[in-house]
Each structure stands twice: as structure tokens, then as C-alpha cells.
Protein backbone atom coordinates (compact mmCIF):
# COMPACT_ATOMS: atom_id res chain seq x y z
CA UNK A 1 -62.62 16.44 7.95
CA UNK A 2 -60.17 15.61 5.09
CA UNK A 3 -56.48 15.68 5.03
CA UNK A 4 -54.08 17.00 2.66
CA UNK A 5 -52.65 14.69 -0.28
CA UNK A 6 -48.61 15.42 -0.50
CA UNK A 7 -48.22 14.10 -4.15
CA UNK A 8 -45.06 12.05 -4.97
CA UNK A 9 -41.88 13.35 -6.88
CA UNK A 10 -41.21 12.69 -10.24
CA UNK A 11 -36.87 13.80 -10.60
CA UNK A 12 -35.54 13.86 -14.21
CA UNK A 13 -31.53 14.69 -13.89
CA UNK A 14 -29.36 14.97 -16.65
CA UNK A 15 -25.26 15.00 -15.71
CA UNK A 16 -22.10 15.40 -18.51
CA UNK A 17 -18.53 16.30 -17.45
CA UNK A 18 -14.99 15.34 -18.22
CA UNK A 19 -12.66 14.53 -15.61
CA UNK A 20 -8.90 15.48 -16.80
CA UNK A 21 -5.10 15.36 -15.29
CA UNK A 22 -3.52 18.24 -17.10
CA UNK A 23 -0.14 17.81 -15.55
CA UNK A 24 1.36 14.54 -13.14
CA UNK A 25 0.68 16.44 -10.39
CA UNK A 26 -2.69 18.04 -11.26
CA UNK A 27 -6.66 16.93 -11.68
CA UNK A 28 -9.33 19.32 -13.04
CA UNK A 29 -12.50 18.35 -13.33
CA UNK A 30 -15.92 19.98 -15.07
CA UNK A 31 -19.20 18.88 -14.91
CA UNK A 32 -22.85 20.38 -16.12
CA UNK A 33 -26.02 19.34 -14.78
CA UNK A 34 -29.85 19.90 -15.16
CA UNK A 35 -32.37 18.30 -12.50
CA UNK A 36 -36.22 18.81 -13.38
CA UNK A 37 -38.51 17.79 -10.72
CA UNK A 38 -41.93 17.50 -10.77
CA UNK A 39 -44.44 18.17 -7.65
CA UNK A 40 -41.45 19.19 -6.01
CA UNK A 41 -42.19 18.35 -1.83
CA UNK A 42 -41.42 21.22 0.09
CA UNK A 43 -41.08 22.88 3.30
CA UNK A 44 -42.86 26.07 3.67
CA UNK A 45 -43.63 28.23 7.13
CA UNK A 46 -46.34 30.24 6.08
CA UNK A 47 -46.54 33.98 7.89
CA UNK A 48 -50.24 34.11 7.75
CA UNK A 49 -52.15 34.51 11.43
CA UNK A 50 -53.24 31.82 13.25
CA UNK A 51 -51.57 29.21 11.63
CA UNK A 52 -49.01 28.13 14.23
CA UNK A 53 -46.59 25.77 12.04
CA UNK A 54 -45.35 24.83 8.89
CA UNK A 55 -46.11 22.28 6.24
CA UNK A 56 -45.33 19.93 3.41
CA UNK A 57 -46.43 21.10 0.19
CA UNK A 58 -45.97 20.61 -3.27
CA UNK A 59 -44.20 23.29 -5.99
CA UNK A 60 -45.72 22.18 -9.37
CA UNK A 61 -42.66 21.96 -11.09
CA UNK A 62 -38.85 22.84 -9.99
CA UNK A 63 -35.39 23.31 -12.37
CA UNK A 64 -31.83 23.17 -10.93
CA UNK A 65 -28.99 23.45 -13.23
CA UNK A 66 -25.80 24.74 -13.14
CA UNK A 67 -21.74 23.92 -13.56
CA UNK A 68 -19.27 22.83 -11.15
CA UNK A 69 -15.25 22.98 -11.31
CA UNK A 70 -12.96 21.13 -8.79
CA UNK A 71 -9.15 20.72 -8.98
CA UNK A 72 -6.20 20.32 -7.41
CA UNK A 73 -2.30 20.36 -7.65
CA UNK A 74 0.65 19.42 -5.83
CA UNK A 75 3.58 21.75 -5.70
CA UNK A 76 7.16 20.08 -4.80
CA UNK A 77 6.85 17.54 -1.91
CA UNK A 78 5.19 19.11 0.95
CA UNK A 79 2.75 21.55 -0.58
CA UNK A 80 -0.98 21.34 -1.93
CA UNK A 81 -4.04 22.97 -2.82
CA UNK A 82 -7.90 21.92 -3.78
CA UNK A 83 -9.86 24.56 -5.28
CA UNK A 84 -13.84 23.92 -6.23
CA UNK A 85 -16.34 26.32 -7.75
CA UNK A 86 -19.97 25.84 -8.41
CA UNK A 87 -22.54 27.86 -10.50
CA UNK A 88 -26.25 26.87 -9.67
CA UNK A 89 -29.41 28.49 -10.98
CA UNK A 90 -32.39 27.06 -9.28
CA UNK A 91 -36.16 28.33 -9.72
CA UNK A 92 -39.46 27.56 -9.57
CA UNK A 93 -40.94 26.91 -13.33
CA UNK A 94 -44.30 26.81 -12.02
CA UNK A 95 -45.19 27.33 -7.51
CA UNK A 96 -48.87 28.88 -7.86
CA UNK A 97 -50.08 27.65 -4.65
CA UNK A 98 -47.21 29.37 -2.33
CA UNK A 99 -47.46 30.88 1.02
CA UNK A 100 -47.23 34.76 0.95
CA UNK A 101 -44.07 36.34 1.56
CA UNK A 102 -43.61 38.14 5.23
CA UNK A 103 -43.87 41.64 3.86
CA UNK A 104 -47.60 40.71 2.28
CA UNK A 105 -48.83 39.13 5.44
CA UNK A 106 -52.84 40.42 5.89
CA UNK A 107 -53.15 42.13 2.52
CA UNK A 108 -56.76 41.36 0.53
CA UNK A 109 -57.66 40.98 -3.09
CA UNK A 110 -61.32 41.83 -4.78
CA UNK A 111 -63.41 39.57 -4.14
CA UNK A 112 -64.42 37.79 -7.59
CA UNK A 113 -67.95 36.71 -6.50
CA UNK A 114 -68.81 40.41 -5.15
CA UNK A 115 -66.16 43.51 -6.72
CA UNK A 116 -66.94 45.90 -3.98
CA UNK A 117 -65.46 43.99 -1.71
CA UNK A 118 -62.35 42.35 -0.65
CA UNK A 119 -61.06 38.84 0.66
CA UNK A 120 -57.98 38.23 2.59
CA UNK A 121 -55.07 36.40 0.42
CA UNK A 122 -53.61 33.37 1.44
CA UNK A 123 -51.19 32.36 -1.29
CA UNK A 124 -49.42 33.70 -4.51
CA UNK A 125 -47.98 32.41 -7.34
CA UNK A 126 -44.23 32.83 -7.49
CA UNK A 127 -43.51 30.84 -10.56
CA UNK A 128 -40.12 31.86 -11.34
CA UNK A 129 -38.56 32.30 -8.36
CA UNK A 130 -35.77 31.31 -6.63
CA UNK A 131 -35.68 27.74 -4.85
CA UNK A 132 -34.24 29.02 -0.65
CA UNK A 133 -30.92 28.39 0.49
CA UNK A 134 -29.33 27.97 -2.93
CA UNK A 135 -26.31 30.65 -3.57
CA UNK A 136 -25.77 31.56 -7.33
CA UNK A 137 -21.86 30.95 -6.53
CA UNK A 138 -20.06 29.23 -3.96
CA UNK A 139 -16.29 28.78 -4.00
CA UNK A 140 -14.02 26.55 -1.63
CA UNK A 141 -10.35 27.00 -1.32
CA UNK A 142 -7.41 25.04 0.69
CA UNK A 143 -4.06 24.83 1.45
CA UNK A 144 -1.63 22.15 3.34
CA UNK A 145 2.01 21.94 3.78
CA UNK A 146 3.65 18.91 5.46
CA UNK A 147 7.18 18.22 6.78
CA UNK A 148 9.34 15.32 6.02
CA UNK A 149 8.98 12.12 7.51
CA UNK A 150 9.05 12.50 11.54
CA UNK A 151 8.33 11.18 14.61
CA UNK A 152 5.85 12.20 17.49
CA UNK A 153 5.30 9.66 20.57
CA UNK A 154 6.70 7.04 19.04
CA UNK A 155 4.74 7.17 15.79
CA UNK A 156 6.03 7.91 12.47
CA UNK A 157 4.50 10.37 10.08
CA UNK A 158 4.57 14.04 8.95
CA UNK A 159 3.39 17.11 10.63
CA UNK A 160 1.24 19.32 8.89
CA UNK A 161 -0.41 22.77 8.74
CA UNK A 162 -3.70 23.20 6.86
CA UNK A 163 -6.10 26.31 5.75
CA UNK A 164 -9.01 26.07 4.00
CA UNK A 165 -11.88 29.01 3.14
CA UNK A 166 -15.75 28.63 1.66
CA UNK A 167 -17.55 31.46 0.20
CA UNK A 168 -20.98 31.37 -1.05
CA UNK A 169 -23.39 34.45 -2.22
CA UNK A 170 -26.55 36.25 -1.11
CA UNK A 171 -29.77 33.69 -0.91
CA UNK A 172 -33.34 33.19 -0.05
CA UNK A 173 -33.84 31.83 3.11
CA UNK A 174 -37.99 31.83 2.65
CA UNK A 175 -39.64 29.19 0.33
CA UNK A 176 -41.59 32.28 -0.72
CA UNK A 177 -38.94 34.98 -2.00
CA UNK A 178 -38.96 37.70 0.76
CA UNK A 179 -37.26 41.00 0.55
CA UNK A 180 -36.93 40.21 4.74
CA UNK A 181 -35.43 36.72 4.62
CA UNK A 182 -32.63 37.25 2.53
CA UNK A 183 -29.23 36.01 3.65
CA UNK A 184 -25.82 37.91 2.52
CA UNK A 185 -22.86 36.33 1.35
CA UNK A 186 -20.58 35.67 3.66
CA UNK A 187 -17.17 33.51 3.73
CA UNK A 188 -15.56 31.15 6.48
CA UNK A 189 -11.74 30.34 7.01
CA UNK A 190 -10.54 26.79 9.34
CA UNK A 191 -7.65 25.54 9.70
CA UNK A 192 -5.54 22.53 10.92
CA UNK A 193 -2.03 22.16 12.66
CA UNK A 194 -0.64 18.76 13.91
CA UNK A 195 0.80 15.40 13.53
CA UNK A 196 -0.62 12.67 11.25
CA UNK A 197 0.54 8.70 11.19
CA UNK A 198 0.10 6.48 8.67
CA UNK A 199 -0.91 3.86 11.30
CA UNK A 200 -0.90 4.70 14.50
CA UNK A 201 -1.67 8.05 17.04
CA UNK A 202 -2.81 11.18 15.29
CA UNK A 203 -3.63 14.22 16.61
CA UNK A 204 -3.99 18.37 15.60
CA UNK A 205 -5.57 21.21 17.27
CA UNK A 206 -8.74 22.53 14.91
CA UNK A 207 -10.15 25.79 14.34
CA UNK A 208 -13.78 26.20 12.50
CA UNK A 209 -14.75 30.23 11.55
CA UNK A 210 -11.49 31.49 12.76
CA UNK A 211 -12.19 35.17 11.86
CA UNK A 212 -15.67 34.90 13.42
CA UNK A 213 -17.82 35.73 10.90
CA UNK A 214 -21.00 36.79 12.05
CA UNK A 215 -23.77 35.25 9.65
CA UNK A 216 -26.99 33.86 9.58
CA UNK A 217 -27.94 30.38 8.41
CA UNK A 218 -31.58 30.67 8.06
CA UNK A 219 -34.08 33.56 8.45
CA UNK A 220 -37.84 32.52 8.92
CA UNK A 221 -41.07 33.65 9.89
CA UNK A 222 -42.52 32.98 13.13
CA UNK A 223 -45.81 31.34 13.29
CA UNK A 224 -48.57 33.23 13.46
CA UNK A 225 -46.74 36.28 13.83
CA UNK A 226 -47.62 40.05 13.33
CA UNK A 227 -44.87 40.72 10.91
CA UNK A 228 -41.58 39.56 13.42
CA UNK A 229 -39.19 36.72 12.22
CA UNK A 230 -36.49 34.88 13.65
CA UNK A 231 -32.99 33.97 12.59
CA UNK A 232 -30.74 31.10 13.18
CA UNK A 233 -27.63 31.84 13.91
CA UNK A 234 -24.27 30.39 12.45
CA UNK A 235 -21.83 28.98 14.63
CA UNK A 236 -19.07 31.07 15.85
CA UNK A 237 -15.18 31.05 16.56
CA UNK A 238 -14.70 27.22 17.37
CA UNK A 239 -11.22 25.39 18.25
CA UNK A 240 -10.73 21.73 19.46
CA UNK A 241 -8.41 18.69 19.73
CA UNK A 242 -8.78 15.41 17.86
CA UNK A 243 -6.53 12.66 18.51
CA UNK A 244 -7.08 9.78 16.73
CA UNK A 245 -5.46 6.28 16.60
CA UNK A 246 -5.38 4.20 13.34
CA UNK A 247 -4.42 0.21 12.58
């Protein structure tokens, strides 16, 4: 019995940008970038029966490029924002050896040593497809408003309230481009209200998905299966306390 070789990775990124204060009270930043990888190692669950788990395997060659915008200004004294933006377009150049997707579980191909007859298929080549869990656009976007100078406890420092939102688009979620394991956009809001020190005792009440959004992190194939797959669920409506204390 002989095992599998997982070859190495051979990455080849290229990065240009310009980082710029357009006003006194305002950064914007831009940057392109191109990453080609070779024998890309990668996770794939494959859907086929009988096999029970998935494995490390290796996409011939991989390109992610794309652009990325971040910025932020300050209004007055007590007001803020930070704004970011990314553009990615990631494929596989060249995957020939991939899993099937979930939808082509079982299906046969002539057999090339005998034409009247047919083999099962166990892979596909899906050169040109999109890499999973990559969104073509994501977008963050925040807020925060402070007071003047105060005190809480004892402490000086500044209350503050502070909202902040992320939005990506629709991805794969299958190393093997499935019209089943397709996530949809969705967007998330948190936010922040409390008291922060320079030095000292900190503390704010927290909120994380505060509309709670229903959404899916990952969709994926159960082992073996008979066509079924599983989802992994984001988290919900969250809220907490942090107090912190800094010398």
C-alpha cells in the first residue's frame, strides 16, 4: 500500500498601492494585488460513496487578484468613520483532478478501454473556477462618537457609542463549484456603548449581529452521503460586557 504525495507550494505575489492623507483629518489608501500559486494545497470533502472524510489535495495552479480601498476621516472632535472595500477575483487556472460537485455524485462516463460500456466518475476538471469562500465584494463600514473628557469610577476618559456593519457577496462554499453549496450575501451590524480610560478601568456593553441575520458560514457535503449536505451555521444575536483595566 502507498500513500499519497501532497506536493509543496510554490506562492508568487505581486503588491503596489499608494497610501495618501487627502485632508488633516483624512487617510485613503489603495492597493492592487496578484498572488499566483502553484500546487495550491487544498481542502476538499469529496461527495462520492464510501469515502467517509476529506482530504489534502493539490489544485495545479491557483490566481487571486484583486483591489482593496480603506479610509477614514474625522469629523469635528467627537465623530469618526472607517470605511474599507475589497474587490477579489480568485479561480482556479488549472484543478483537473477535483472531487465532483454534490449534484454529479454517481454519474458514469464511457468507458475508454470498452465504448459500450460505462465507468463511474470520480473527479472533474474545473479549471476556471472559483476558489470557496471568497466573495467578489466585501465592504466594512463604522461609526463612533465620543463625549468630552469625563469621569466614570474614578477614572478619566470619554464615553463612547460605536456602530459598525460588514457586507460581503454570494460565494462557493464547495472546493468543487456546486449549484447546492452556494452561500448568499448577507450583511452584519455590532455595535459598542461605554466608557473608555486612557489608563485605567474600561468597560462597554457589546452587541455582535444585532439584527440577527440568519446566514450560513459554510455548506458541505456529508461523507459518504446519498446526495444530503450539511450547513454550518453563523452565529446569532450576541451581547456581552467587557471591562477592562489598563496601566
Amino acid at each position: 500500500m502507498s500513500l499519497a504525495t501532497v506536493k509543496p507550494e510554490y506562492v508568487t505575489h505581486f503588491e503596489a498601492g499608494v497610501k495618501s492623507s487627502p485632508t488633516q483629518n483624512t487617510i485613503l489608501n489603495l492597493t492592487a494585488f496578484q498572488t499566483n500559486i502553484d500546487d495550491f494545497q487544498t481542502n476538499v470533502q469529496s461527495p462520492e460513496l464510501g469515502v467517509n472524510r476529506g482530504y489534502l489535495a493539490n489544485a495545479e495552479k491557483v490566481r487571486v487578484q484583486g483591489l482593496e480601498l480603506d479610509g477614514s476621516a474625522k469629523v469635528g472632535k467627537y465623530l469618526s468613520f472607517n470605511l474599507g472595500v475589497a474587490y477579489t477575483d480568485a479561480i482556479y487556472v488549472k484543478f483537473e483532478n477535483a472531487p465532483l460537485p454534490l449534484e454529479e455524485t454517481g454519474t458514469t462516463t464511457p468507458d475508454p478501454n470498452n465504448p459500450s460500456k460505462t465507468i463511474s466518475r470520480s473527479f472533474k476538471d474545473i479549471s476556471g473556477s472559483e476558489l470557496p469562500g471568497i466573495s467578489k465584494w466585501a465592504v466594512t463600514l463604522g461609526g463612533e462618537v465620543t463625549s468630552n473628557e469625563a469621569s466614570f469610577v474614578g477614572q478619566k476618559g470619554k464615553f463612547f457609542l460605536a456602530l459598525d456593519g460588514f457586507y460581503r457577496t454570494s460565494f462557493s462554499s464547495s472546493p468543487t463549484p456546486s449549484a447546492y453549496l452556494n452561500i448568499d450575501g448577507y450583511a452584519l451590524a455590532n455595535g459598542r456603548l461605554g466608557f473608555r480610560a486612557t489608563n485605567g478601568l474600561s468597560a462597554f456593553v457589546w452587541g455582535r449581529n444585532i439584527l440577527n441575520q440568519n446566514y450560513f458560514e459554510q455548506l458541505l457535503p456529508a461523507g459518504g452521503n446519498a446526495g444530503q449536505y450539511v450547513g454550518v451555521l453563523g452565529d446569532p444575536q450576541t451581547y456581552g460586557v467587557t471591562v477592562r483595566y489598563s496601566f
